[in-house]
N, C-alpha and C. Protein backbone atom coordinates (compact mmCIF):
# COMPACT_ATOMS: atom_id res chain seq x y z
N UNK A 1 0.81 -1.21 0.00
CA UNK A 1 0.00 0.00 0.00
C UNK A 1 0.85 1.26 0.00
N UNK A 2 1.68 1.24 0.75
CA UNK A 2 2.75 2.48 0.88
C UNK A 2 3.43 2.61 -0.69
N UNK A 3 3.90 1.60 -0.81
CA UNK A 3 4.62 1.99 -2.31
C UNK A 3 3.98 2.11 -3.47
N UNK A 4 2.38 2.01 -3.31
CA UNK A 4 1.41 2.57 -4.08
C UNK A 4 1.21 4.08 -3.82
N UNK A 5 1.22 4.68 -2.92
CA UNK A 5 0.98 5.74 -2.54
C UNK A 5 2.49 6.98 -2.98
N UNK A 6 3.25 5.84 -2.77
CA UNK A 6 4.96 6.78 -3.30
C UNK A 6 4.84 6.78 -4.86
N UNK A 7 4.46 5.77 -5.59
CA UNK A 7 4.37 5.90 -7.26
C UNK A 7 3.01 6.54 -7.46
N UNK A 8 2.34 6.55 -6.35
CA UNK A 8 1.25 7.85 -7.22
C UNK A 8 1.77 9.20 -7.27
N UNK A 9 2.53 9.51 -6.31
CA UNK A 9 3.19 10.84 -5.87
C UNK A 9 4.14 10.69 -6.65
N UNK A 10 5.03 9.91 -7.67
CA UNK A 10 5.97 10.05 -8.44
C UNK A 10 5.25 10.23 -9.91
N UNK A 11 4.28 9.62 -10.26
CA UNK A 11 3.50 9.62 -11.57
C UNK A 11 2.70 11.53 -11.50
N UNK A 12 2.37 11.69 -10.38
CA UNK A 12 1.74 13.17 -10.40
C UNK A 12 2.77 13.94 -10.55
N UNK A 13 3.79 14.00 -9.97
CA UNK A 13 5.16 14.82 -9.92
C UNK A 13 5.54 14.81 -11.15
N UNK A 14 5.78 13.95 -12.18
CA UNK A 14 5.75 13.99 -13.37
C UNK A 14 5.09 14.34 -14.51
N UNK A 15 3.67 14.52 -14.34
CA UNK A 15 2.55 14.32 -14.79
C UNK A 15 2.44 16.29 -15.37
N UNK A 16 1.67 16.28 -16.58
CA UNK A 16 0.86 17.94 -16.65
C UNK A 16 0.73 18.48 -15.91
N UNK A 17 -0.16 17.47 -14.36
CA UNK A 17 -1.17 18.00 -13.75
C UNK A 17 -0.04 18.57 -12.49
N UNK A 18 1.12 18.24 -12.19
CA UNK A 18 2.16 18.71 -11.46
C UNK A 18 1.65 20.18 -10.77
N UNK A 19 1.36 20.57 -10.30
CA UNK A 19 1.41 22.08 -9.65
C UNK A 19 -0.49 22.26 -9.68
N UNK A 20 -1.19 21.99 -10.37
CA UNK A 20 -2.25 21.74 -10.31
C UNK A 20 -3.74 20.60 -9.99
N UNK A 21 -2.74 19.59 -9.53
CA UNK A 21 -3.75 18.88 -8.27
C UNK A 21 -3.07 18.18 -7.49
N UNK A 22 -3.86 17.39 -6.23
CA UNK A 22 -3.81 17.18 -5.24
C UNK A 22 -3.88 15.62 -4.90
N UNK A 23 -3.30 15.14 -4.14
CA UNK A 23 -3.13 13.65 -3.58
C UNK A 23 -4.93 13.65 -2.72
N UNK A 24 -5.72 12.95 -2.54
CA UNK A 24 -6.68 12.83 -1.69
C UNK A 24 -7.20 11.71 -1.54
N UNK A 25 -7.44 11.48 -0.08
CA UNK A 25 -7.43 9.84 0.82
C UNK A 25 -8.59 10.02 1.85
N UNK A 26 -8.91 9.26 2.29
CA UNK A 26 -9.24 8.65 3.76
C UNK A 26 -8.17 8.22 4.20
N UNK A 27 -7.23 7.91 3.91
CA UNK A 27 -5.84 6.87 4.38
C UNK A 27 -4.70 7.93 5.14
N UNK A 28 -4.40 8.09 6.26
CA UNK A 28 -3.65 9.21 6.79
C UNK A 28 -2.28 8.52 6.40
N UNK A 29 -2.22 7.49 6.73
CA UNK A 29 -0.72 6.60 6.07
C UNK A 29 -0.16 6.74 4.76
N UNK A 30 -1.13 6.54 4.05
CA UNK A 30 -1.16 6.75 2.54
C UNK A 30 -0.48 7.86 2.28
N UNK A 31 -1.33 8.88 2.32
CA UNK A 31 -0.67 10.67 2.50
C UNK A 31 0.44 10.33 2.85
N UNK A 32 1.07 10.34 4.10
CA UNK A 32 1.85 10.69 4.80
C UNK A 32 3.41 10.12 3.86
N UNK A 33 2.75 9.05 3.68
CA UNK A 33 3.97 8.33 2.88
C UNK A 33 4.12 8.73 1.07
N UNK A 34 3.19 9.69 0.62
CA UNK A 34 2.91 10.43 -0.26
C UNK A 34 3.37 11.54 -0.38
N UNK A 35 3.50 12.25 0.70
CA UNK A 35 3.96 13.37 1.44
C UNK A 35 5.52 13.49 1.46
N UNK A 36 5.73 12.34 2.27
CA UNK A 36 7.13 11.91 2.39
C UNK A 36 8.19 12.05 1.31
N UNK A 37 7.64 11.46 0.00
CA UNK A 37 8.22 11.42 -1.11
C UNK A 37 8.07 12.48 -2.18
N UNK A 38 6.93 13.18 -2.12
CA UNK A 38 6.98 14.53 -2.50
C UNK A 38 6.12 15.49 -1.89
N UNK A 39 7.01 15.99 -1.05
CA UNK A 39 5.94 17.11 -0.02
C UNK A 39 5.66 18.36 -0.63
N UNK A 40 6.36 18.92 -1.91
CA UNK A 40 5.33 19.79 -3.04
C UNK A 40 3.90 19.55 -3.63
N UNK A 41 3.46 18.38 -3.76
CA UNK A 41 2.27 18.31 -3.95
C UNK A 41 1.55 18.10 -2.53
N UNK A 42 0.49 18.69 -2.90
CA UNK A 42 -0.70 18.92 -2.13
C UNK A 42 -1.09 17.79 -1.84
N UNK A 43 -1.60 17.92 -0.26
CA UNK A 43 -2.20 16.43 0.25
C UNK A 43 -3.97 16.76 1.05
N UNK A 44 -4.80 16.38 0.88
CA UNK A 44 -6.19 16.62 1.28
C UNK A 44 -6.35 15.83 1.69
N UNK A 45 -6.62 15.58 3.33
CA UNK A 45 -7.35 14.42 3.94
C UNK A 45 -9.18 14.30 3.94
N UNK A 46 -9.66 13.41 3.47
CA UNK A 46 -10.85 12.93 3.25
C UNK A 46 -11.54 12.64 5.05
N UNK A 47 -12.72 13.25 5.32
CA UNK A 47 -13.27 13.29 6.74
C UNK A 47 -14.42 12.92 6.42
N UNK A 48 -14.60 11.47 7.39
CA UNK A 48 -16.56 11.20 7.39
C UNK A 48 -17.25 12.13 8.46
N UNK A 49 -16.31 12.95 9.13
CA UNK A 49 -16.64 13.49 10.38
C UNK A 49 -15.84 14.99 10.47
N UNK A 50 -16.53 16.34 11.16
CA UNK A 50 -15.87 17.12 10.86
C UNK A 50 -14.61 16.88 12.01
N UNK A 51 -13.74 17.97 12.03
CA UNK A 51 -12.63 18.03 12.56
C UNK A 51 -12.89 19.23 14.06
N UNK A 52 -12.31 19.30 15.02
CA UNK A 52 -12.76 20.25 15.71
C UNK A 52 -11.20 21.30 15.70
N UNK A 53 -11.28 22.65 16.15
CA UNK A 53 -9.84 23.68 16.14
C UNK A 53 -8.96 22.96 16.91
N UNK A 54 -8.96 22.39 17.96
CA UNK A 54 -7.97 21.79 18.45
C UNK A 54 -7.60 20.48 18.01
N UNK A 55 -8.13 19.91 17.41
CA UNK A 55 -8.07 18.44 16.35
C UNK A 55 -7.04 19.27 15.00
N UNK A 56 -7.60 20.19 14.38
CA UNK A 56 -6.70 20.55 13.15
C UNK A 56 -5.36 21.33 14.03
N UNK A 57 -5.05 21.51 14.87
CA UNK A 57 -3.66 21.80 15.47
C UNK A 57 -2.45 20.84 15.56
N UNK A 58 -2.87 19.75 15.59
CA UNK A 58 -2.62 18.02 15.99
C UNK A 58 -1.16 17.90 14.85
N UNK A 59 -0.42 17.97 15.41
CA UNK A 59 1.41 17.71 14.26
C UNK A 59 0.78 16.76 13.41
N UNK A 60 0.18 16.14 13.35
CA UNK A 60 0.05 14.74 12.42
C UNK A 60 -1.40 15.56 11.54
N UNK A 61 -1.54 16.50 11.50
CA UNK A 61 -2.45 17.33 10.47
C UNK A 61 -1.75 17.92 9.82
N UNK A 62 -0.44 18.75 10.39
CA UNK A 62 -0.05 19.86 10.04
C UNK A 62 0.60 19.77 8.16
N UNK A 63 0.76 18.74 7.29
CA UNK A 63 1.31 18.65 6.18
C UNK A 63 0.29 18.74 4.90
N UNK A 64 -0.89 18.92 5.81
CA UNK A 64 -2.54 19.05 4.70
C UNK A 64 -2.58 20.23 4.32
N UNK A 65 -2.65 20.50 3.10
CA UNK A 65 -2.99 21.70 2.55
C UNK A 65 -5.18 21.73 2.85
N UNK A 66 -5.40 21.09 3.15
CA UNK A 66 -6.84 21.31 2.76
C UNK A 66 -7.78 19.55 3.63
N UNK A 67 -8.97 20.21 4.21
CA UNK A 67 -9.36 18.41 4.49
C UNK A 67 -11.18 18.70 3.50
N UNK A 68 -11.44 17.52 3.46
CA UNK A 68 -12.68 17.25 3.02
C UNK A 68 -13.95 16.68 3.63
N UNK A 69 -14.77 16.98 3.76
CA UNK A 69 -15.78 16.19 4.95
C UNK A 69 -17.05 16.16 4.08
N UNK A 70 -17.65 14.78 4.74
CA UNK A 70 -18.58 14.41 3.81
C UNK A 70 -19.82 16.12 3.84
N UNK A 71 -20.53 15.74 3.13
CA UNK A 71 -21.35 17.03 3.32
C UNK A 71 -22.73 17.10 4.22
N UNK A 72 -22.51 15.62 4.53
CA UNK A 72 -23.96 15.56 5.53
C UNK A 72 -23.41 15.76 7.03
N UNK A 73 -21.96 15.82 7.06
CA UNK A 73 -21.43 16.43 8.46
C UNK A 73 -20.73 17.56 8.63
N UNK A 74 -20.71 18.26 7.72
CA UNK A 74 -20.60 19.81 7.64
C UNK A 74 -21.31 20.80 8.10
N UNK A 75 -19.96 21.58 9.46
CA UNK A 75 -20.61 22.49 10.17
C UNK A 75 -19.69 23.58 9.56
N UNK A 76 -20.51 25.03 10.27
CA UNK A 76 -20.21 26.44 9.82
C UNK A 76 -18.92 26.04 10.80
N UNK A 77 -19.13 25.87 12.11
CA UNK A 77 -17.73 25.78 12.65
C UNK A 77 -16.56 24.90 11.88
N UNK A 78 -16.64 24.10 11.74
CA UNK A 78 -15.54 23.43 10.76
C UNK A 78 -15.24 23.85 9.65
N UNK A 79 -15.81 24.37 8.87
CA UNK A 79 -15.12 25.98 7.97
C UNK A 79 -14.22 26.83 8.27
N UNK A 80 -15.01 27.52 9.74
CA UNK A 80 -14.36 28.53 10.15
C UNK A 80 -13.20 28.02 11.39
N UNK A 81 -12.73 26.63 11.07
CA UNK A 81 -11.62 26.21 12.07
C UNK A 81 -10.94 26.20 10.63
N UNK A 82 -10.85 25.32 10.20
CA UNK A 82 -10.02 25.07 8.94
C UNK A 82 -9.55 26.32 8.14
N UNK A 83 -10.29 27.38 7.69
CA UNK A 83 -9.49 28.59 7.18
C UNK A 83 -8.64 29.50 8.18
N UNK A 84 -9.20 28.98 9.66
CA UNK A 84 -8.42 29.58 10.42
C UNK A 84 -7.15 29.27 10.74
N UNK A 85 -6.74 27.98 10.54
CA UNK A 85 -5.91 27.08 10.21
C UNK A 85 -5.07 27.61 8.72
N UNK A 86 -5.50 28.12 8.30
CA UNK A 86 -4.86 28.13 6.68
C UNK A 86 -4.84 27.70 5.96
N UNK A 87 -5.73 27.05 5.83
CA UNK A 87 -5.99 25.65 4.85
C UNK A 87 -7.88 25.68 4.30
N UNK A 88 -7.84 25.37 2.93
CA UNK A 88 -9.14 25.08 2.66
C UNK A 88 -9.82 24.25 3.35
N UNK A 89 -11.17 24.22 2.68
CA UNK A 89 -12.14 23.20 3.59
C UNK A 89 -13.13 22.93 2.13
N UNK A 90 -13.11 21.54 1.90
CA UNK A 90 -13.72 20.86 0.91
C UNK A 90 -14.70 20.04 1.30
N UNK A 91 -15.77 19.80 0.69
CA UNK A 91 -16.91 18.95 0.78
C UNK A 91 -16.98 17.54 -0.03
N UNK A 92 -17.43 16.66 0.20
CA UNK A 92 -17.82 15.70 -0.77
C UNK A 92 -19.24 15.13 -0.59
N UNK A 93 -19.76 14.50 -1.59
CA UNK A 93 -21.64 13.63 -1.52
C UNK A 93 -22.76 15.17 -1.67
N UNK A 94 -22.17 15.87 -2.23
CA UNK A 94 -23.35 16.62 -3.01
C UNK A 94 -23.96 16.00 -4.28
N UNK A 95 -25.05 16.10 -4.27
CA UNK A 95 -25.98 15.20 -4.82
C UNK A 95 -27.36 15.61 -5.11
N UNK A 96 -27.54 16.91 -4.28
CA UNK A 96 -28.94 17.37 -4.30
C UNK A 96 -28.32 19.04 -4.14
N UNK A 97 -29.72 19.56 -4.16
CA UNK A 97 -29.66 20.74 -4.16
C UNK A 97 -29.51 21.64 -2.16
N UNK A 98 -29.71 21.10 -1.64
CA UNK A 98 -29.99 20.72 -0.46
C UNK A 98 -28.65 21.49 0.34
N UNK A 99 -28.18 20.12 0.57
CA UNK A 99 -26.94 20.34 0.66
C UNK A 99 -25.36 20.70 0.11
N UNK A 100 -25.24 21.15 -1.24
CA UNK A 100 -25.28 22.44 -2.20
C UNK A 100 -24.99 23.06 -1.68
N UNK A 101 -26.11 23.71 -1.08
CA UNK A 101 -26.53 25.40 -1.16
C UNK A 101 -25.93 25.59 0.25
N UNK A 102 -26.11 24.22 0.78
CA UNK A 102 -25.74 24.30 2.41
C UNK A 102 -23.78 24.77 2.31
N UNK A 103 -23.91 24.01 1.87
CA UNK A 103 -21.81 24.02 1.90
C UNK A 103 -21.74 25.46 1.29
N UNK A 104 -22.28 25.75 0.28
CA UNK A 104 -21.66 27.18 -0.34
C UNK A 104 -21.74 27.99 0.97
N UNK A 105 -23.29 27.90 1.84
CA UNK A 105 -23.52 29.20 2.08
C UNK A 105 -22.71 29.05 3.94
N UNK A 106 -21.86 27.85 4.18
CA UNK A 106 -20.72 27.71 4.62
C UNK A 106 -19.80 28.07 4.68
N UNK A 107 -19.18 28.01 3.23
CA UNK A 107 -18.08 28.90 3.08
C UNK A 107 -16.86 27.89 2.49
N UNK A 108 -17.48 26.83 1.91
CA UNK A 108 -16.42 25.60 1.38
C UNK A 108 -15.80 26.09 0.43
N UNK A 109 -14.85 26.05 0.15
CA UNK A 109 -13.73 26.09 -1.15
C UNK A 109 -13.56 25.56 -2.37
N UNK A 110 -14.38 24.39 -1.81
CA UNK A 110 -15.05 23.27 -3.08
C UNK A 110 -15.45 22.15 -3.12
N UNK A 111 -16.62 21.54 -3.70
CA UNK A 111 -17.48 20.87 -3.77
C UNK A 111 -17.41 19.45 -4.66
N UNK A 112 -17.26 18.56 -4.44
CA UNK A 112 -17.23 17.66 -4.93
C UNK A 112 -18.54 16.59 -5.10
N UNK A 113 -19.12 16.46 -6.08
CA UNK A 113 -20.01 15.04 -6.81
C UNK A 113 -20.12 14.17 -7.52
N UNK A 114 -20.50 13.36 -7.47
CA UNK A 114 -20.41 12.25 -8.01
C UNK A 114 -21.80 12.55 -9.34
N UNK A 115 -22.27 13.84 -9.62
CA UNK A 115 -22.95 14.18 -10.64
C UNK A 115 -22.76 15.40 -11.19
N UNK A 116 -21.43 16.02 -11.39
CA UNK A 116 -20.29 16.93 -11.76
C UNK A 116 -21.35 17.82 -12.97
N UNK A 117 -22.35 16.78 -13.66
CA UNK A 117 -22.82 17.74 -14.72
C UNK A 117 -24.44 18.70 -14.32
N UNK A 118 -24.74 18.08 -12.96
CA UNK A 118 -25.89 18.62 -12.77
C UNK A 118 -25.59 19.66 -11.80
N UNK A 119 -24.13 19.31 -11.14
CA UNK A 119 -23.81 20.48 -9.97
C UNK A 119 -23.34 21.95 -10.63
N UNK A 120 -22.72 21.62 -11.86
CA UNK A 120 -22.22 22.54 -13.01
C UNK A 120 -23.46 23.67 -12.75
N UNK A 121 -24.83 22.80 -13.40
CA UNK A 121 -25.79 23.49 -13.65
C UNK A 121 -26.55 24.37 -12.66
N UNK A 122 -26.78 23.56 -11.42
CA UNK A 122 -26.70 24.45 -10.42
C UNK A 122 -26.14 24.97 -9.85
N UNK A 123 -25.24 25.22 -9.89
CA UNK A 123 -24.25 26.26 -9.56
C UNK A 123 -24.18 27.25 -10.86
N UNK A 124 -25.12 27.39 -12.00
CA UNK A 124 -24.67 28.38 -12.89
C UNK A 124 -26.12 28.25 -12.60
N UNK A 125 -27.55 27.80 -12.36
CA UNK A 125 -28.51 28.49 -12.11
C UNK A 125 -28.51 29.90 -10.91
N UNK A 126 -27.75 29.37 -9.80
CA UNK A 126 -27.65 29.97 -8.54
C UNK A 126 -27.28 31.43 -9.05
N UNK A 127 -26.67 31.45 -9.96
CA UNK A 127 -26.11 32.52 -10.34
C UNK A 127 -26.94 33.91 -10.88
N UNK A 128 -27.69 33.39 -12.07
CA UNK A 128 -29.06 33.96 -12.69
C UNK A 128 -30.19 34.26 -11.47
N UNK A 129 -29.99 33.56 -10.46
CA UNK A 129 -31.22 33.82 -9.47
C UNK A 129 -31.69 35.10 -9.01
């Protein structure tokens, strides 16, 4: 598993996408050993649960550019710990309009779905509104 995680971080380091995306896990090991081998790219830890301000202080956080939390456990406080921190705050399992609107009006950095062409759309309806 580890030396999967070092040749993904060597294939991205190489890659176009070099300077423009990000390693992202549930796996803190994974990262870390991702990290290890190229700590220029960006690492985003994946959260089923938010994080609390004294949780994102924790040395074993400190190499994340950014964490992600599902979107059905996304609080305004865990926004406003994480940018306080210096680091983005990303969502994932948008799916509806619902919770959407909830994360934007949060303050997330960015949104992730597993229906990329309908979130497009609402998010360019929101706009016209």
């Amino acid at each position: 598993r580890l030396a999967l995680a070092r040749r993904a971080a060597d294939l991205l380091r190489a890659s176009p996408a070099a300077g423009k995306a990000a390693l992202l896990s549930f796996d803190e090991s994974l990262l870390a050993a991702a990290h290890a081998r190229a700590p220029e790219i960006p690492c985003v830890l994946n959260l089923m649960a938010c994080l609390d301000a004294r949780a994102l202080r924790r040395k074993r956080y400190a190499f994340y550019g950014a964490f992600c939390v599902y979107v059905g456990s996304l609080t305004r406080e865990f926004v406003r710990a994480v940018h306080a921190s210096g680091r983005a705050a990303l969502v994932y399992g948008c799916e509806r309009p619902g919770p959407a609107d909830f994360a934007l009006s949060a303050g997330v950095d960015g949104i992730m779905s597993d229906r990329p062409a309908w979130l497009r759309a609402h998010l360019q309806s929101r706009r016209t509104d």
